[in-house]
C-alpha atoms as a PDB file:
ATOM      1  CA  UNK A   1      29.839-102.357  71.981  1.00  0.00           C
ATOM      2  CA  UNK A   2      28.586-105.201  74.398  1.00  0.00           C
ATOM      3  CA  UNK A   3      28.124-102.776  77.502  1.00  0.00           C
ATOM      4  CA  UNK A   4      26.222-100.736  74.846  1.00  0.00           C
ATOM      5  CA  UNK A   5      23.923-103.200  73.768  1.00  0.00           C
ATOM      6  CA  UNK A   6      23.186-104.279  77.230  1.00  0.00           C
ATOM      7  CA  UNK A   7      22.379-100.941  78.253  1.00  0.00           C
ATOM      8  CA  UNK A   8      19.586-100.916  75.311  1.00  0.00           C
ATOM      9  CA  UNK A   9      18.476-103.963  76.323  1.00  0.00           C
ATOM     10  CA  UNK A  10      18.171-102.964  80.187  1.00  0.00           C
ATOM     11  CA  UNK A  11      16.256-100.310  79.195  1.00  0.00           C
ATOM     12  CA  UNK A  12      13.538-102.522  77.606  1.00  0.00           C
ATOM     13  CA  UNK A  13      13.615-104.780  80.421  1.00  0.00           C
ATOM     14  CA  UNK A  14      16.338-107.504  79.517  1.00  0.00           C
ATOM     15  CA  UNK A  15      19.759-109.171  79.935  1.00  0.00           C
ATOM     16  CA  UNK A  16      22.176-110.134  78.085  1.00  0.00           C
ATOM     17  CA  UNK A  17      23.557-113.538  79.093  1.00  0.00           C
ATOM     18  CA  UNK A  18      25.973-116.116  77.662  1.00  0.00           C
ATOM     19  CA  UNK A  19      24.136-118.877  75.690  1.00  0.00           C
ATOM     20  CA  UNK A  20      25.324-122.378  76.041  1.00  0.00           C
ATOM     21  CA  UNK A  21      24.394-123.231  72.598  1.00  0.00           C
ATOM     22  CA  UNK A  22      27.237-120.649  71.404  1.00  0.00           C
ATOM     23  CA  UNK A  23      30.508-121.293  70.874  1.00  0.00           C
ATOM     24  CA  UNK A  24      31.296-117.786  72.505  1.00  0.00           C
ATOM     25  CA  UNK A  25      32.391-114.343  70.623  1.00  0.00           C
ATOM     26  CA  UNK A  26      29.872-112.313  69.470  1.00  0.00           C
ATOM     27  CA  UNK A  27      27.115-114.254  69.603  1.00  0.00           C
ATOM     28  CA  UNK A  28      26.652-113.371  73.076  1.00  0.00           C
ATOM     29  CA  UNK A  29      25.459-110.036  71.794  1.00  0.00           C
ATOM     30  CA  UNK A  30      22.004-110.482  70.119  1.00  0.00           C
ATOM     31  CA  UNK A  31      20.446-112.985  72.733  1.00  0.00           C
ATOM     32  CA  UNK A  32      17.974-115.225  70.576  1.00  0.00           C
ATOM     33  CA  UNK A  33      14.702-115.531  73.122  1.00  0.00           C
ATOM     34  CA  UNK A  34      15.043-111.529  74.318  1.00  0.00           C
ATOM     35  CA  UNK A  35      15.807-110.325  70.913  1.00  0.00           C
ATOM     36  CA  UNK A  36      12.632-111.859  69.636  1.00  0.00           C
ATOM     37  CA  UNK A  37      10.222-110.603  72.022  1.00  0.00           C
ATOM     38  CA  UNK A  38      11.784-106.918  71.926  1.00  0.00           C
ATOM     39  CA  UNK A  39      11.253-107.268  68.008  1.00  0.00           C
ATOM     40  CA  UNK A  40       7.824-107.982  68.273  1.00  0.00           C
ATOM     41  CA  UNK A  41       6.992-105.556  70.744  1.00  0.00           C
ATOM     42  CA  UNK A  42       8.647-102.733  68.684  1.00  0.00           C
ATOM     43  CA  UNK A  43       6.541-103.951  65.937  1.00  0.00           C
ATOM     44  CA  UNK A  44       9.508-104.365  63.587  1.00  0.00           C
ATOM     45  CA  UNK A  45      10.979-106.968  61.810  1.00  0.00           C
ATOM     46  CA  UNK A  46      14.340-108.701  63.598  1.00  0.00           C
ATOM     47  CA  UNK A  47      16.733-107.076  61.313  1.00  0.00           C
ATOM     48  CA  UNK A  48      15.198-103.477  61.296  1.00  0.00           C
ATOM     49  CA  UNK A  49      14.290-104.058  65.529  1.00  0.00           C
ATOM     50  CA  UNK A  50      17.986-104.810  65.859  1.00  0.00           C
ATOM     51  CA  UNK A  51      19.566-102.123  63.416  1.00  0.00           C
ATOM     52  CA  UNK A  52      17.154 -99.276  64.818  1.00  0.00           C
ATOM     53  CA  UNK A  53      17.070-100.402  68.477  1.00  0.00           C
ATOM     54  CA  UNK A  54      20.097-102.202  69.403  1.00  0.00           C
ATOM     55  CA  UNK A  55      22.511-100.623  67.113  1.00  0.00           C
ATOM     56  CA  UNK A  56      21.025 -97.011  66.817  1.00  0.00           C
ATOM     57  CA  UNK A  57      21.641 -97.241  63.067  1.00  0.00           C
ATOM     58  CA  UNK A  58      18.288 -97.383  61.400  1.00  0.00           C
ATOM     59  CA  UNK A  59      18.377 -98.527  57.426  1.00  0.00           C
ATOM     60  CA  UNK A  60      21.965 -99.853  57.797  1.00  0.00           C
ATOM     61  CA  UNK A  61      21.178-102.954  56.385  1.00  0.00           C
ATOM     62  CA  UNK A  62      19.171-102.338  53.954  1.00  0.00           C
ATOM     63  CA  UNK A  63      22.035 -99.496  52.615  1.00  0.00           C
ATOM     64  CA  UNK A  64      24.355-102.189  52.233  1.00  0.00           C
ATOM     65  CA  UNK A  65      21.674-104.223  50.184  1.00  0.00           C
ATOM     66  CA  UNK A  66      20.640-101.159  48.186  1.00  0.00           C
ATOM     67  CA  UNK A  67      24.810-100.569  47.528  1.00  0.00           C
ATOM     68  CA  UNK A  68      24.724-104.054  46.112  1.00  0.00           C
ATOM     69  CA  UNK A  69      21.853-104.149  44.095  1.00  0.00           C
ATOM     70  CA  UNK A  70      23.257-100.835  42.358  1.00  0.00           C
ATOM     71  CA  UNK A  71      26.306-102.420  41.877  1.00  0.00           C
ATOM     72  CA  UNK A  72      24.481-105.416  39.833  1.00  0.00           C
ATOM     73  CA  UNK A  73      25.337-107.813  42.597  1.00  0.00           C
ATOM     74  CA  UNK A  74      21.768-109.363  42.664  1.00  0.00           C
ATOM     75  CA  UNK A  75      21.188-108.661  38.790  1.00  0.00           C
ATOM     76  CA  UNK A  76      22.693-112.593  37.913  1.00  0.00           C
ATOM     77  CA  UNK A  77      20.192-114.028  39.722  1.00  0.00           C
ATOM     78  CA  UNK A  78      22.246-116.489  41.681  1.00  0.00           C
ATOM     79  CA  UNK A  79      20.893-120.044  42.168  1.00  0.00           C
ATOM     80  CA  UNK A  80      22.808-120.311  44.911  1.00  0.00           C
ATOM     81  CA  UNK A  81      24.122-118.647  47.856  1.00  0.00           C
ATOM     82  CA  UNK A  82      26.328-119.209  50.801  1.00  0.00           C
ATOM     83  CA  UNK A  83      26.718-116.766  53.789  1.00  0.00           C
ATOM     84  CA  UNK A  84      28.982-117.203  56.903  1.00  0.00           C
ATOM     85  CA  UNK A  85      27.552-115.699  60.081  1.00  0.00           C
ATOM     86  CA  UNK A  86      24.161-114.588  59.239  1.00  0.00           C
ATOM     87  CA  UNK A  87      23.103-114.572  62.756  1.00  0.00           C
ATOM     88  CA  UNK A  88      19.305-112.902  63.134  1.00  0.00           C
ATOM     89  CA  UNK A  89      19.007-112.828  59.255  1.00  0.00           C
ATOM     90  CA  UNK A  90      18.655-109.677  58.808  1.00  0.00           C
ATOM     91  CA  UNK A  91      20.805-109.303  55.525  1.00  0.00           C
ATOM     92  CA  UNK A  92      19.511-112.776  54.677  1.00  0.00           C
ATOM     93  CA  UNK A  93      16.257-111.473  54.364  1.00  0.00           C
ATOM     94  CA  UNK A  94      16.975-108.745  52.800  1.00  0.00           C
ATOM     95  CA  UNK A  95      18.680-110.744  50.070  1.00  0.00           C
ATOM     96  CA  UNK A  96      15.631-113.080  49.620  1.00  0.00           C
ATOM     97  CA  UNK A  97      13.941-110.057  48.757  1.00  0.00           C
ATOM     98  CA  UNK A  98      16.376-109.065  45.691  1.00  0.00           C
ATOM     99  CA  UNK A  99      17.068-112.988  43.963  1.00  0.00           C
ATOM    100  CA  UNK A 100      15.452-116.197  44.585  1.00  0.00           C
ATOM    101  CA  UNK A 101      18.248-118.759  44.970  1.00  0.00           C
ATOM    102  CA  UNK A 102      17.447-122.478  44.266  1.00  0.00           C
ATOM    103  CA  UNK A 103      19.869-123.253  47.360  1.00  0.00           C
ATOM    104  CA  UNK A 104      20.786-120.650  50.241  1.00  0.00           C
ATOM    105  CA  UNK A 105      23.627-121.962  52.549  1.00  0.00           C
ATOM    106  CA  UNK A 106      24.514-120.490  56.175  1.00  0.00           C
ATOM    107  CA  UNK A 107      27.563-121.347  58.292  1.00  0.00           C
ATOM    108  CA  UNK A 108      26.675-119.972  61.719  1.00  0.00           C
ATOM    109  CA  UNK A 109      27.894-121.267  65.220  1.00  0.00           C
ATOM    110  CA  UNK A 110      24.156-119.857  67.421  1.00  0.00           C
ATOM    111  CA  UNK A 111      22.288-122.504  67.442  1.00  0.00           C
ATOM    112  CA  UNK A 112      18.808-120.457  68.190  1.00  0.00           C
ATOM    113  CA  UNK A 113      19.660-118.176  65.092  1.00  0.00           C
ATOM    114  CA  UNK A 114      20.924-120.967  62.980  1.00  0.00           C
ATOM    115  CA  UNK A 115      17.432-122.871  63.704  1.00  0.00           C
ATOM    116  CA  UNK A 116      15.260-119.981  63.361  1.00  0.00           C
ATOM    117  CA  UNK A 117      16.630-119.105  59.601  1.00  0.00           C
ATOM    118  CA  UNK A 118      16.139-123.018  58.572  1.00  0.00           C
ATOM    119  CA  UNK A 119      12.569-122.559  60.017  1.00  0.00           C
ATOM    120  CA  UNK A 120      11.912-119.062  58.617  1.00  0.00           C
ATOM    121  CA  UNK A 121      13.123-119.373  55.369  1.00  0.00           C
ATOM    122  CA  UNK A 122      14.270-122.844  54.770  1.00  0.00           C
ATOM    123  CA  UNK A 123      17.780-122.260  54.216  1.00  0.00           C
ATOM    124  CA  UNK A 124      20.077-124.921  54.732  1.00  0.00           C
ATOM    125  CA  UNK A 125      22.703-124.580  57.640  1.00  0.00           C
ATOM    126  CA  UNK A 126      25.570-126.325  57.024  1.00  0.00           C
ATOM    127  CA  UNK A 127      27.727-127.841  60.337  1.00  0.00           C
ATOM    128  CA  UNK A 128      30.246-125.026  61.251  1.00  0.00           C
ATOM    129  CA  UNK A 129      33.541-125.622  62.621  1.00  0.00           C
ATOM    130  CA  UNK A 130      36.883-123.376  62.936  1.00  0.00           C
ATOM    131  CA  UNK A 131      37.129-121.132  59.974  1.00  0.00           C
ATOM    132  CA  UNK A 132      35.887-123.769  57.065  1.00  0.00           C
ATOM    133  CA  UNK A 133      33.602-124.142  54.557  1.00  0.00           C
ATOM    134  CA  UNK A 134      34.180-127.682  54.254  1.00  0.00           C
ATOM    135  CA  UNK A 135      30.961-129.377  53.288  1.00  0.00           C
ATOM    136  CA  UNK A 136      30.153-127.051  50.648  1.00  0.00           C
ATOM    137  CA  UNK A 137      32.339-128.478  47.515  1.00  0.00           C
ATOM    138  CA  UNK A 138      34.793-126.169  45.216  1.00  0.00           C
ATOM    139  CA  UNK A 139      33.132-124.116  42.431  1.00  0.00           C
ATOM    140  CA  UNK A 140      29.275-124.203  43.525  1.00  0.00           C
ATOM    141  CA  UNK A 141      28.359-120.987  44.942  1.00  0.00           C
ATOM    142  CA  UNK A 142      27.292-117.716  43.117  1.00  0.00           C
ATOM    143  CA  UNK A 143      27.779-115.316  45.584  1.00  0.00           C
ATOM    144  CA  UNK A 144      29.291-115.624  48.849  1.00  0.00           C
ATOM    145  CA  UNK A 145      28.731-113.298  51.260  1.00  0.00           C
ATOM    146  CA  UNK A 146      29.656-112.292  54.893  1.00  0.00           C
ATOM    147  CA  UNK A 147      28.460-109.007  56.825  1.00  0.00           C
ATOM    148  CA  UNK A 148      29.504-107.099  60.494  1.00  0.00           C
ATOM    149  CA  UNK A 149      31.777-110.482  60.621  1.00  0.00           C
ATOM    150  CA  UNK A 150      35.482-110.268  60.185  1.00  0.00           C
ATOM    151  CA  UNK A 151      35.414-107.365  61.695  1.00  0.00           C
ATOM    152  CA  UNK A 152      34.648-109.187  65.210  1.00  0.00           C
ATOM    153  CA  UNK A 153      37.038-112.413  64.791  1.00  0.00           C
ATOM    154  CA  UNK A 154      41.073-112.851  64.740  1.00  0.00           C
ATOM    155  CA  UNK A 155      43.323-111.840  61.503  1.00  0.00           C
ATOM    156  CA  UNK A 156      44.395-116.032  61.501  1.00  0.00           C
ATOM    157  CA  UNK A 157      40.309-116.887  61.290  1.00  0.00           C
ATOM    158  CA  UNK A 158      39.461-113.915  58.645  1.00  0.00           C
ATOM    159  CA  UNK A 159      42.229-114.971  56.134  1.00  0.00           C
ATOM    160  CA  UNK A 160      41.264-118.628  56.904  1.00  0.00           C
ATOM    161  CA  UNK A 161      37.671-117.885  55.671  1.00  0.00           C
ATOM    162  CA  UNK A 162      39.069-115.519  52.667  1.00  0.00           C
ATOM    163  CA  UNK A 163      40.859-118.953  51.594  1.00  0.00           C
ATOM    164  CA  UNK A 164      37.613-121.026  51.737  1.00  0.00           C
ATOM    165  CA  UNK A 165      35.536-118.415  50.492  1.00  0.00           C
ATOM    166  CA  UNK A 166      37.746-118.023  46.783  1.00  0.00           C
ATOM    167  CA  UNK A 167      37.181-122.098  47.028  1.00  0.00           C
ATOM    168  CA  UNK A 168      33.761-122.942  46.846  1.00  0.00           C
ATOM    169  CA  UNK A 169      32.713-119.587  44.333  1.00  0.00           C
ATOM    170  CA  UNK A 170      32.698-120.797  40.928  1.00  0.00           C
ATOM    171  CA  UNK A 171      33.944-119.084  38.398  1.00  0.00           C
ATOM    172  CA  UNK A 172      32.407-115.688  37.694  1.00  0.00           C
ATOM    173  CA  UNK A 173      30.877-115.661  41.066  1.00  0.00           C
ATOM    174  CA  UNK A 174      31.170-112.797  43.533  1.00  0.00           C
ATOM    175  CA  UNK A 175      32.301-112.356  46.887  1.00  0.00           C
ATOM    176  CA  UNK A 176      30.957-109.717  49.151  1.00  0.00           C
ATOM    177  CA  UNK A 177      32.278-109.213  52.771  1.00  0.00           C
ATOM    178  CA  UNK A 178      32.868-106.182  54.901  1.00  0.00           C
ATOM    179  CA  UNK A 179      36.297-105.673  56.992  1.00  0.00           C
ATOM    180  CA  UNK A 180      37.948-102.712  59.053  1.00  0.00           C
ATOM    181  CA  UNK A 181      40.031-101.153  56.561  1.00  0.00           C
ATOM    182  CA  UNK A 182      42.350 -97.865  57.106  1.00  0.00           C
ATOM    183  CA  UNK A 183      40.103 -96.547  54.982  1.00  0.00           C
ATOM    184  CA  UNK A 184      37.844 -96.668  58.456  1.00  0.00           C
ATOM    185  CA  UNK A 185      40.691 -96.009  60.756  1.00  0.00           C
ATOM    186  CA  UNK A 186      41.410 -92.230  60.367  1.00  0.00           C
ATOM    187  CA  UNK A 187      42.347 -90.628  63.784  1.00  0.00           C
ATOM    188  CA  UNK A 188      38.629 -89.810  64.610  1.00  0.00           C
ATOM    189  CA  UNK A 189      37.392 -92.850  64.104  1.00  0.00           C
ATOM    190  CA  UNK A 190      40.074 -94.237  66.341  1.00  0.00           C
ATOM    191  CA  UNK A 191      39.373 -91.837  69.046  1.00  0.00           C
ATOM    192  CA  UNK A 192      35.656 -92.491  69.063  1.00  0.00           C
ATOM    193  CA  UNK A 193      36.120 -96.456  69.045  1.00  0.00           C
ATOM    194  CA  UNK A 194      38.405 -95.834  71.955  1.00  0.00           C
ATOM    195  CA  UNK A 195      36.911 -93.426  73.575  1.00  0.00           C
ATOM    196  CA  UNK A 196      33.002 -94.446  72.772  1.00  0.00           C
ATOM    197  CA  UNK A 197      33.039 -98.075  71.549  1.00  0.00           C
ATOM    198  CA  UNK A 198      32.825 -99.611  74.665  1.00  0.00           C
ATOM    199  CA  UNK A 199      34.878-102.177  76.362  1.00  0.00           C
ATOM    200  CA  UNK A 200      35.320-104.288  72.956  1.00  0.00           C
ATOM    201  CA  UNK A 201      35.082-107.817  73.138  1.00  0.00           C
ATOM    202  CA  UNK A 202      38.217-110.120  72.463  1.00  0.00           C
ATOM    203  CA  UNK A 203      38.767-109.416  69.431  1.00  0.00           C
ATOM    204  CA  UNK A 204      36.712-106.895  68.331  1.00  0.00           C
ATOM    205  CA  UNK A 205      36.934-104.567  66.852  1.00  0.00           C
ATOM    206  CA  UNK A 206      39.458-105.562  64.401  1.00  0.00           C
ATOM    207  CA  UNK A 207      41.288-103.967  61.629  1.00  0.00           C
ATOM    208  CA  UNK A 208      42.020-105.713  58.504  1.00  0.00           C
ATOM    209  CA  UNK A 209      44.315-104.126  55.975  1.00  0.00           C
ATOM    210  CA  UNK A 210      42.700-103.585  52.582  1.00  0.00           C
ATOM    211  CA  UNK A 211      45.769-104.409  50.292  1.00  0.00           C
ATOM    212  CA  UNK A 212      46.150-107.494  52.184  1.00  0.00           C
ATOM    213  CA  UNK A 213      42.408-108.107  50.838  1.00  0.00           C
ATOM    214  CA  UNK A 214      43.151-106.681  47.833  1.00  0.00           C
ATOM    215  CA  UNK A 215      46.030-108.797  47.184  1.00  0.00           C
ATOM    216  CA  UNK A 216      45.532-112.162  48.713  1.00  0.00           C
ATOM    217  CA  UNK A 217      42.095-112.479  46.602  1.00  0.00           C
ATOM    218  CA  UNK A 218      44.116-111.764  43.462  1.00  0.00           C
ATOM    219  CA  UNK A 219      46.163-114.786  44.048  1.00  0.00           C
ATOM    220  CA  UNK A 220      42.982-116.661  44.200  1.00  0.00           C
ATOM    221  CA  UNK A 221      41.695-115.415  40.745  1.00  0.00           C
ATOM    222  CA  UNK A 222      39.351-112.760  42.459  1.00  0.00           C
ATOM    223  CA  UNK A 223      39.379-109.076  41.121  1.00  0.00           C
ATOM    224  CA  UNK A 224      38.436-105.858  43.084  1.00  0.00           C
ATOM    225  CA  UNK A 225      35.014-104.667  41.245  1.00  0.00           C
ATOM    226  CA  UNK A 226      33.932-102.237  43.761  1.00  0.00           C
ATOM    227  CA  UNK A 227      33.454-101.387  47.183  1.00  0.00           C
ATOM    228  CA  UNK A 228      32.000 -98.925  49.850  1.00  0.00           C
ATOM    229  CA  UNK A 229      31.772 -97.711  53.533  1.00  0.00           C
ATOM    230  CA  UNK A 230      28.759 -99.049  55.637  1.00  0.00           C
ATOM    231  CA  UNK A 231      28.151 -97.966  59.191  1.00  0.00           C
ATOM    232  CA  UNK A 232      28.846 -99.734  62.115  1.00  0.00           C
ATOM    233  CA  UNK A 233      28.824 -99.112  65.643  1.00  0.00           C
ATOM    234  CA  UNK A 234      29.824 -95.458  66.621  1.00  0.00           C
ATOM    235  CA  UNK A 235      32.082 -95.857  62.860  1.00  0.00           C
ATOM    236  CA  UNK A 236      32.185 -97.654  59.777  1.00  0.00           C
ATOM    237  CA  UNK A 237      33.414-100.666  57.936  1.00  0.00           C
ATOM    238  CA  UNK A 238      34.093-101.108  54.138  1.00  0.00           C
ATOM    239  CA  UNK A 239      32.688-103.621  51.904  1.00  0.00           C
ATOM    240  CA  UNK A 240      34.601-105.058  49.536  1.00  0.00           C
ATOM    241  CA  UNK A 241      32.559-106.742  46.239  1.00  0.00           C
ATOM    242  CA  UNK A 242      34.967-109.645  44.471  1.00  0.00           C
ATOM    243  CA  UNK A 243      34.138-111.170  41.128  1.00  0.00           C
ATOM    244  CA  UNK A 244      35.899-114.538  40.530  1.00  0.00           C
ATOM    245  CA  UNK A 245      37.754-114.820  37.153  1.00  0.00           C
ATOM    246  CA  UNK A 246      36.405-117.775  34.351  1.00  0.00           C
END
């Protein structure tokens, strides 16, 4: 996927290059200065610049958001919100767009990104470190939410987050995040990612079972309410929608 990008950036006339102000991973991908300027030439917002250009899936993210909002995700109206990763923003802004939370949380380790979203749309990003939530307390989010994450970091950091996630969700919150299931992984889609994905990038792309999900989350007092398939790359990745018990 990162030789991918880079060659859609080269063609517009930039680099990709490691960012001091990232703690490494995938952050390297979506460069914060370049992305910017390639967004406003195109004329498009960051999100739909970086879904249409750099991933070659236009509407992606706003399918996901239109999934949820079907599935009465956005229909509580949560006051507040916490989402790990948000990088550019683009499902942040999307989700601005469907509820107005009194307090919008973001755990993300790019500096530039984290900076512009506090600017852009005064959300409030919270100091990130390993796989924790930490500073957010148990029981005070509505809905927690993750997207195109744990699909990039290690099994050890994805249940980590799962852990934390259940945590600070109060009680008939929801829990949205998208993972690599097997229901992604038929043989095609293996072949392509193989074949087509690229070089990969430590660990990504990585598979997550979905019973594991499944089951770990109904230790933790979180039921299954729905979930659906959501493109990424040259495949897809399923999102899984938890509601937490009372």
């Amino acid at each position: 996927m990162k030789s991918g990008v880079k060659r859609l950036l080269g063609r517009a006339g930039f680099d990709i290059v490691p960012s001091t102000n990232n703690l490494g991973g995938v952050d390297d991908f979506i460069p914060f200065e370049a992305t910017m300027r390639a967004a406003r030439a195109s004329g498009l917002s960051v999100g739909d610049h970086i879904d249409e250009v750099m991933n070659g899936t236009p509407g992606a993210t706003q399918h996901t958001i239109d999934e949820l909002r079907d599935l009465g995700v956005f229909a509580a109206n949560p006051d507040t919100v916490l989402e790990i990763g948000p990088g550019s923003g683009r499902y942040l802004e999307k989700t601005l767009k469907e509820c107005s939370p009194d307090r919008y949380e973001i755990y993300e380790t790019a500096a530039p990104w984290a900076n512009y979203l506090v600017d852009t749309f005064g959300v409030v990003a919270q100091p990130t470190a390993g796989c924790s939530l930490a500073p957010t307390p148990d029981g005070t989010i509505d809905l927690v939410q993750a997207h195109k994450v744990f699909n990039t970091v290690t099994f050890l950091c994805a249940s980590r987050y799962f852990f934390e996630m259940a945590r600070v969700t109060r009680p008939g919150g929801r829990i949205v995040f998208d993972v690599m299931t097997e229901t992604c992984l038929d043989p095609a889609a293996v072949r392509t990612w193989a074949t087509q994905g690229g070089a990969g990038h430590d660990s990504y792309p990585a598979a997550m079972p979905r019973r594991t999900c499944v089951d770990l989350f109904a230790t933790l007092g979180c039921t299954l309410e729905a979930s659906f398939l959501a493109p990424m790359g040259v495949a897809s990745t399923e999102v899984l929608v938890f509601g937490k018990g009372a």
